[in-house]
C-alpha atoms as a PDB file:
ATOM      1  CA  UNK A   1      17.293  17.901  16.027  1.00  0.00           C
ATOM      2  CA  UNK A   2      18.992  21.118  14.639  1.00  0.00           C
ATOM      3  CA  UNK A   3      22.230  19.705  15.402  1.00  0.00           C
ATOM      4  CA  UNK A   4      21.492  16.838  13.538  1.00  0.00           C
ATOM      5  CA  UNK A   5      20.541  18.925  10.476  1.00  0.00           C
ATOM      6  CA  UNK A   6      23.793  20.459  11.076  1.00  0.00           C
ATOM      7  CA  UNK A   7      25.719  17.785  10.737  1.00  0.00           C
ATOM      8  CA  UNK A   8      24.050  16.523   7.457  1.00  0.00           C
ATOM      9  CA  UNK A   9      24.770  20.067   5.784  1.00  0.00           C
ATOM     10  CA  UNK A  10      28.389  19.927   6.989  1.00  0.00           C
ATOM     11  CA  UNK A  11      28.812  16.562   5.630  1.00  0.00           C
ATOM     12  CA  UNK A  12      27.464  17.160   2.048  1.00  0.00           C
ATOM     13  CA  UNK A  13      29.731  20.081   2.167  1.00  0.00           C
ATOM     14  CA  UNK A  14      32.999  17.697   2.838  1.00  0.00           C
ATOM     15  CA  UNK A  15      31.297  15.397   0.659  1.00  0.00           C
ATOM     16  CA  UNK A  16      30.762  18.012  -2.640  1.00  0.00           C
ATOM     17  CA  UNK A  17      34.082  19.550  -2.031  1.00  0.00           C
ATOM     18  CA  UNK A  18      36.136  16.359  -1.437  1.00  0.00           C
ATOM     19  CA  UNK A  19      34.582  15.364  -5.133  1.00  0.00           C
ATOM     20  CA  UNK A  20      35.029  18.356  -6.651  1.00  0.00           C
ATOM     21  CA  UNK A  21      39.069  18.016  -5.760  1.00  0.00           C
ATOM     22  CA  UNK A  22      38.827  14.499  -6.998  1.00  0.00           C
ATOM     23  CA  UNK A  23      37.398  15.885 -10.421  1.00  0.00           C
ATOM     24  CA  UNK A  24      40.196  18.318 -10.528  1.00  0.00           C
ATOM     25  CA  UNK A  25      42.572  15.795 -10.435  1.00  0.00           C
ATOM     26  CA  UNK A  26      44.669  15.620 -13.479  1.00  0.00           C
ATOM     27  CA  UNK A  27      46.479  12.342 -12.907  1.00  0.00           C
ATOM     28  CA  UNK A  28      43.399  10.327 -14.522  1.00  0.00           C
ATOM     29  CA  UNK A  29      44.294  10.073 -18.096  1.00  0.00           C
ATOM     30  CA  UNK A  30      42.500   8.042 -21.158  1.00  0.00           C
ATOM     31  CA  UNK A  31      38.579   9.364 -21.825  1.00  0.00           C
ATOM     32  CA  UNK A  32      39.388  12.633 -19.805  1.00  0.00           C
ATOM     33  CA  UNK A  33      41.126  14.146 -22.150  1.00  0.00           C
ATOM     34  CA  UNK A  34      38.802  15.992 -23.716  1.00  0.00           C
ATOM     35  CA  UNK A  35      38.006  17.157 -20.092  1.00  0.00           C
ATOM     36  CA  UNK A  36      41.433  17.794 -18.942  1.00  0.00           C
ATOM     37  CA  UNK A  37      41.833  20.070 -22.105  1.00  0.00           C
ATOM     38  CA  UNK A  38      38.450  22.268 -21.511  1.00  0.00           C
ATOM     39  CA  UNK A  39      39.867  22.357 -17.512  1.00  0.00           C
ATOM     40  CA  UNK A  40      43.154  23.841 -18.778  1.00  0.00           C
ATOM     41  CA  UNK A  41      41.422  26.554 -21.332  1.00  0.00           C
ATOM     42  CA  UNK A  42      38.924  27.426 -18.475  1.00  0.00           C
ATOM     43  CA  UNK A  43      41.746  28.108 -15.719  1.00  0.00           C
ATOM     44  CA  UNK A  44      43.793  30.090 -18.766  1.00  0.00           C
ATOM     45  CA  UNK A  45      41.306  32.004 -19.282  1.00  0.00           C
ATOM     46  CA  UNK A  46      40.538  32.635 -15.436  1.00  0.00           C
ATOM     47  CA  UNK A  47      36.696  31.575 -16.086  1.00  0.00           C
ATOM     48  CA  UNK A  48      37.082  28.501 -14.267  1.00  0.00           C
ATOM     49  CA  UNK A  49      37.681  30.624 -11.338  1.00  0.00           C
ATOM     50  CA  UNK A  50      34.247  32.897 -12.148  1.00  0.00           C
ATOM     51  CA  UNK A  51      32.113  29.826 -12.863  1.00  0.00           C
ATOM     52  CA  UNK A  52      33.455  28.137  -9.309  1.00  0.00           C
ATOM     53  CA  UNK A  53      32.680  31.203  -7.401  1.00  0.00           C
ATOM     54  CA  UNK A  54      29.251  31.502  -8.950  1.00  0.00           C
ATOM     55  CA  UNK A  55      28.175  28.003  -8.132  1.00  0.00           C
ATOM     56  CA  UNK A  56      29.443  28.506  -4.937  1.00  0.00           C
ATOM     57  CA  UNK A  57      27.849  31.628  -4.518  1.00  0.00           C
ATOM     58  CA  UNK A  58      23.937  29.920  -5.826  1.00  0.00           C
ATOM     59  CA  UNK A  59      24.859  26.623  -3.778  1.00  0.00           C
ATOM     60  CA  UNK A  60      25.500  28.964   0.097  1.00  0.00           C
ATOM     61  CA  UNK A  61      22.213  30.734  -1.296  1.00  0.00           C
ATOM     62  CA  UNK A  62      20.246  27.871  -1.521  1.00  0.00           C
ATOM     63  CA  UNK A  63      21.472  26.401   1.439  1.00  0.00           C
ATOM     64  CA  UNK A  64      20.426  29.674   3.557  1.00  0.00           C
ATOM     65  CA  UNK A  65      17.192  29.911   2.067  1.00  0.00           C
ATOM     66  CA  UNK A  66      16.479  26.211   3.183  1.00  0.00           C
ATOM     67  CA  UNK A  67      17.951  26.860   6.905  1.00  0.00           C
ATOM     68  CA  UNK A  68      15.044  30.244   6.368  1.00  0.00           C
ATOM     69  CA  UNK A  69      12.104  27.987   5.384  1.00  0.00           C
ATOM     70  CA  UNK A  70      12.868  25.559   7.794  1.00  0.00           C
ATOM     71  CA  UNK A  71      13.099  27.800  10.601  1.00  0.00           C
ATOM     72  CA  UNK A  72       9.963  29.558   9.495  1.00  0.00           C
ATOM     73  CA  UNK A  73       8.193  25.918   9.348  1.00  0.00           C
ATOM     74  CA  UNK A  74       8.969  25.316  12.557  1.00  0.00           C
ATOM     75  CA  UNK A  75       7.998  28.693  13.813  1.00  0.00           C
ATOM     76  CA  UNK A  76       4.098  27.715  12.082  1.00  0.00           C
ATOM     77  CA  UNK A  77       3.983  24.229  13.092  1.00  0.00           C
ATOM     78  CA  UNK A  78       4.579  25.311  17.139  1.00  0.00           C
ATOM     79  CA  UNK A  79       1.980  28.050  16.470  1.00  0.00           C
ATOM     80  CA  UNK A  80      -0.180  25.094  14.666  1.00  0.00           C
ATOM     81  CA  UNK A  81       0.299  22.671  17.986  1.00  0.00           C
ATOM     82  CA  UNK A  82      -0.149  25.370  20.537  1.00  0.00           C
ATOM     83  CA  UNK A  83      -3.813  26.141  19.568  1.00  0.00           C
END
């Protein structure tokens, strides 16, 4: 069962990341302009770099928290069933 919670976490990884470098991608032109040109004053200013690193930072903290309550669940509901 934990493997299979494993797998779903690893896979929303691939999947947010594998996104995130399509977003990036500067060979879509037309309405993303306006986007393109905040992207470029962001990584100028090296606070795209920050704000990706911070996200990154809250979304591995979230993550661990939920593998933390989960475990701890479990730990109550064997308790719960033993008695």
């Amino acid at each position: 069962m934990k493997m299979n919670k494993l797998k779903a976490v690893i896979l929303i990884i691939d999947l947010s990341s594998m996104n995130f470098v399509i977003a990036g991608d500067s060979s879509v032109s037309g309405a993303n302009a306006v986007s393109d040109a905040a992207t470029n004053m962001l990584r100028g200013n090296a606070k795209f770099n920050v704000v990706a690193t911070v996200l990154v930072l809250i979304f591995i903290g979230i993550v661990l928290y939920l593998f933390r309550l989960d475990r701890k669940m479990t730990k109550l509901e064997k308790q719960i069933n033993q008695k």
